[in-house]
Protein backbone atom coordinates (compact mmCIF):
# COMPACT_ATOMS: atom_id res chain seq x y z
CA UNK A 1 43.33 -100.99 -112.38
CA UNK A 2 43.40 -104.44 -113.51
CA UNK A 3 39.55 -105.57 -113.66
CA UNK A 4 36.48 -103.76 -114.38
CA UNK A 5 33.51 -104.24 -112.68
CA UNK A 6 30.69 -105.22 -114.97
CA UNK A 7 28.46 -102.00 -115.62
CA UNK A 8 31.14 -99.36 -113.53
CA UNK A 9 32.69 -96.53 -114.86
CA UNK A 10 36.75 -96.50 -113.55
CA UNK A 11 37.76 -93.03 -113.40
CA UNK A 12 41.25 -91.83 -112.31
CA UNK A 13 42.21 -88.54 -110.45
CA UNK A 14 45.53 -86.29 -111.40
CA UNK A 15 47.69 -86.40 -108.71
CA UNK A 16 47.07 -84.24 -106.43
CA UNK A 17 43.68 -84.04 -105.76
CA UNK A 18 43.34 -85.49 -102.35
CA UNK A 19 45.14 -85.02 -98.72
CA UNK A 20 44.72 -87.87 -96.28
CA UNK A 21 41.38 -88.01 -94.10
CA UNK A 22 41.33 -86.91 -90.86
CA UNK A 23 38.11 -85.53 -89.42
CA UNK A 24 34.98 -84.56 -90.06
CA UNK A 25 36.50 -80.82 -91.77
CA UNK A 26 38.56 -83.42 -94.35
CA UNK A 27 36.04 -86.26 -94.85
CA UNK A 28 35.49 -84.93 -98.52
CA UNK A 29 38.90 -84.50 -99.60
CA UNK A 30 39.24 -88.33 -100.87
CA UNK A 31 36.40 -87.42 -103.11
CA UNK A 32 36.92 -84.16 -104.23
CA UNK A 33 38.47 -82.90 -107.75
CA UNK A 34 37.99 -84.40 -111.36
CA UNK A 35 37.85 -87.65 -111.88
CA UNK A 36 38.50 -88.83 -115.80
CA UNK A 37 36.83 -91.70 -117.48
CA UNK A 38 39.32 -94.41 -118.16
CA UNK A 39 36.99 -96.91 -119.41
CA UNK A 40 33.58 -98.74 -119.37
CA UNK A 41 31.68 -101.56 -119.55
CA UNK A 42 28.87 -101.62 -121.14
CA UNK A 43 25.75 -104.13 -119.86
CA UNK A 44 26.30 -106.09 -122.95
CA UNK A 45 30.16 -106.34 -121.62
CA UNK A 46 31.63 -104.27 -124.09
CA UNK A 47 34.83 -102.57 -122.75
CA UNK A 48 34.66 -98.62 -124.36
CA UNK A 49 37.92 -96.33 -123.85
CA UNK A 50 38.66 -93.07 -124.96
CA UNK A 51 38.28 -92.00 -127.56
CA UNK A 52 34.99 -94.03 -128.21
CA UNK A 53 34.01 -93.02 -124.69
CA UNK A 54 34.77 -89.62 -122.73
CA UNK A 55 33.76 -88.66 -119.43
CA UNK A 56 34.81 -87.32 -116.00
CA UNK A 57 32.82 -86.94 -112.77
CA UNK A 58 33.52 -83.71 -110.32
CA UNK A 59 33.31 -83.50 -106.74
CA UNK A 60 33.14 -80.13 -105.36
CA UNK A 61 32.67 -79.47 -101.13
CA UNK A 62 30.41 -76.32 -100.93
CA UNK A 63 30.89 -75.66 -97.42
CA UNK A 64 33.60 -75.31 -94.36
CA UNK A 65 31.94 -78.05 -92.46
CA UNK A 66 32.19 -80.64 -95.01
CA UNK A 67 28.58 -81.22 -94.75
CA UNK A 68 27.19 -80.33 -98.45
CA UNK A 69 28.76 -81.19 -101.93
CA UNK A 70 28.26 -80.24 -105.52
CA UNK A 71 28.47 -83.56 -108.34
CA UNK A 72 28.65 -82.89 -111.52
CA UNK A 73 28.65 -86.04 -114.32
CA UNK A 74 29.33 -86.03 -117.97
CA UNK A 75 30.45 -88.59 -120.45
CA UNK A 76 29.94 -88.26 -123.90
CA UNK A 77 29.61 -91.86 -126.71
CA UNK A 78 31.43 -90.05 -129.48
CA UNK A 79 28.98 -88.85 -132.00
CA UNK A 80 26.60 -90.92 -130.73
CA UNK A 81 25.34 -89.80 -127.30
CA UNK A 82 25.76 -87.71 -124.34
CA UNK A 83 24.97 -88.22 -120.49
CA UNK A 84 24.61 -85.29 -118.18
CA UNK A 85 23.63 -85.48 -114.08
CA UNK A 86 23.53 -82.40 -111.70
CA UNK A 87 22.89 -83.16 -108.07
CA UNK A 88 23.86 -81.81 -104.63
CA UNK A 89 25.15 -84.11 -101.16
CA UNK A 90 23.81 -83.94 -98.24
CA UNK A 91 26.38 -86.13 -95.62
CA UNK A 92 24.26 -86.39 -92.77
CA UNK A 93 26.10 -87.84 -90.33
CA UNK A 94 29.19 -89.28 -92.15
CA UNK A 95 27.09 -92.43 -92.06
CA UNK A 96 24.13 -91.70 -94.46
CA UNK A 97 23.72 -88.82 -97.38
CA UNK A 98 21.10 -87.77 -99.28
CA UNK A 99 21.48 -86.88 -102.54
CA UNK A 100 18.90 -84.17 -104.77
CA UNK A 101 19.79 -84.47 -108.39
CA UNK A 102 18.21 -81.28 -110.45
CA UNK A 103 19.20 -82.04 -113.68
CA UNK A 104 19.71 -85.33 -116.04
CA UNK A 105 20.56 -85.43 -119.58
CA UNK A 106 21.01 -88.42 -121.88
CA UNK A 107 19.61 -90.53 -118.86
CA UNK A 108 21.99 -89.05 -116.37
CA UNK A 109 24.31 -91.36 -114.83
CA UNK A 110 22.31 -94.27 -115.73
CA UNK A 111 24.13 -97.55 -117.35
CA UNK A 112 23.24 -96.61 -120.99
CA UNK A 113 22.20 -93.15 -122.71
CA UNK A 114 19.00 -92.29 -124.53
CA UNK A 115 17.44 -89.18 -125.87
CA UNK A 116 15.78 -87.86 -122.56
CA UNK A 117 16.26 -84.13 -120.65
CA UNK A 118 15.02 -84.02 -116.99
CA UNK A 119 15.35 -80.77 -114.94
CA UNK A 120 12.79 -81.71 -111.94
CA UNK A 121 14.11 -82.36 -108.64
CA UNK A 122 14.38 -86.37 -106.96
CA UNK A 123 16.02 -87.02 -104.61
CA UNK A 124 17.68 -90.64 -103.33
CA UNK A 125 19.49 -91.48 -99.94
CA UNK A 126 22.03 -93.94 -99.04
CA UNK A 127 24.86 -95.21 -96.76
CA UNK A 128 28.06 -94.16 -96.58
CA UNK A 129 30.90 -96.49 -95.37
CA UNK A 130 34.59 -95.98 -95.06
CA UNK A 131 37.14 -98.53 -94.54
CA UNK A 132 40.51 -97.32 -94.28
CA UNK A 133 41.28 -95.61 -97.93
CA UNK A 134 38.13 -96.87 -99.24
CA UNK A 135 34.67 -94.48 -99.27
CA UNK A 136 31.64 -96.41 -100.81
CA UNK A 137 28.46 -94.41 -101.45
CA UNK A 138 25.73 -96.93 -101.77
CA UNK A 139 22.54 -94.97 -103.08
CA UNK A 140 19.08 -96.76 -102.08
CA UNK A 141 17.78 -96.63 -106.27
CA UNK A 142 21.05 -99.06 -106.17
CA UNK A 143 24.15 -96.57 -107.49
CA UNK A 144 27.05 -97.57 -106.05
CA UNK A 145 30.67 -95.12 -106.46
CA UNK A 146 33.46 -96.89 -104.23
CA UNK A 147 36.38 -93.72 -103.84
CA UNK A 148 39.90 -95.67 -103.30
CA UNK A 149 42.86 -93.96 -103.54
CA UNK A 150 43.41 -92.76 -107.25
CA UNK A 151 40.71 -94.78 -108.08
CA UNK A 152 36.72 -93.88 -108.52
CA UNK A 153 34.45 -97.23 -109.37
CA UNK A 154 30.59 -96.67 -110.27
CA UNK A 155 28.73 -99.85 -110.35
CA UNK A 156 24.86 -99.82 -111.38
CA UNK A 157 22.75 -102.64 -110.31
């Protein structure tokens, strides 16, 4: 984890966490567990780390078929702030997801915090491509998380 792309969160998984992918019944295992904020740059370009900065994003498969997910988000801005999302996955075909977020905090996963609470539903869709150990979600409203090996990036546009 030498560079940081510009407005991403890098998070790292324990070791662990994931099994290699083979079918449709293990497509989520590269993404599931707790990942843990190791840093992140900030529009302006400032580099935060813990303990300025806290966070972790988890990935939870809620069904046999691989099909659905749960994704939680939180990172915290020391005394300063605190940015919550809720939302469930929808993996269509492997190819495309949609994704129905029912609760943001702080602005969610958004690339800097405020003081808002949302608790309707939206909803966004996106691709989903996979390149040998690499999975990259790319959301339509332009969220991007790129899953390679021990390493979760999250780049806003």
């Amino acid at each position: 984890m030498r560079t940081i792309l510009r407005y991403g969160l890098v998070l790292l998984v324990g070791a662990g966490l994931f099994s290699s992918c083979a079918g449709k019944d293990k497509f989520q295992d590269k993404m599931k567990g707790m990942w843990v904020l190791q840093s992140r740059t900030l529009p302006d370009g400032t580099r935060m780390t813990p303990p300025t900065i806290s966070g972790r994003l988890e990935w939870f498969p809620m069904d046999v078929d691989a099909r659905t997910a749960h994704v939680s988000v939180l990172t915290t801005y020391g005394d300063t702030g605190l940015q919550v999302h809720g939302s469930h996955y929808d993996l269509d075909d492997y190819t495309r997801f949609s994704q129905n977020s029912y609760l943001e905090v702080g602005g969610g996963i958004n690339k800097t915090h405020d003081k808002s609470y949302e608790s309707g539903r939206s909803t966004d869709t996106g691709t989903i491509e996979v390149d040998d150990s690499k999975i990259t979600f790319k959301h339509d409203k332009g969220l991007v998380y790129v899953f390679k090996g021990s390493v979760l990036t999250i780049k806003h546009k």
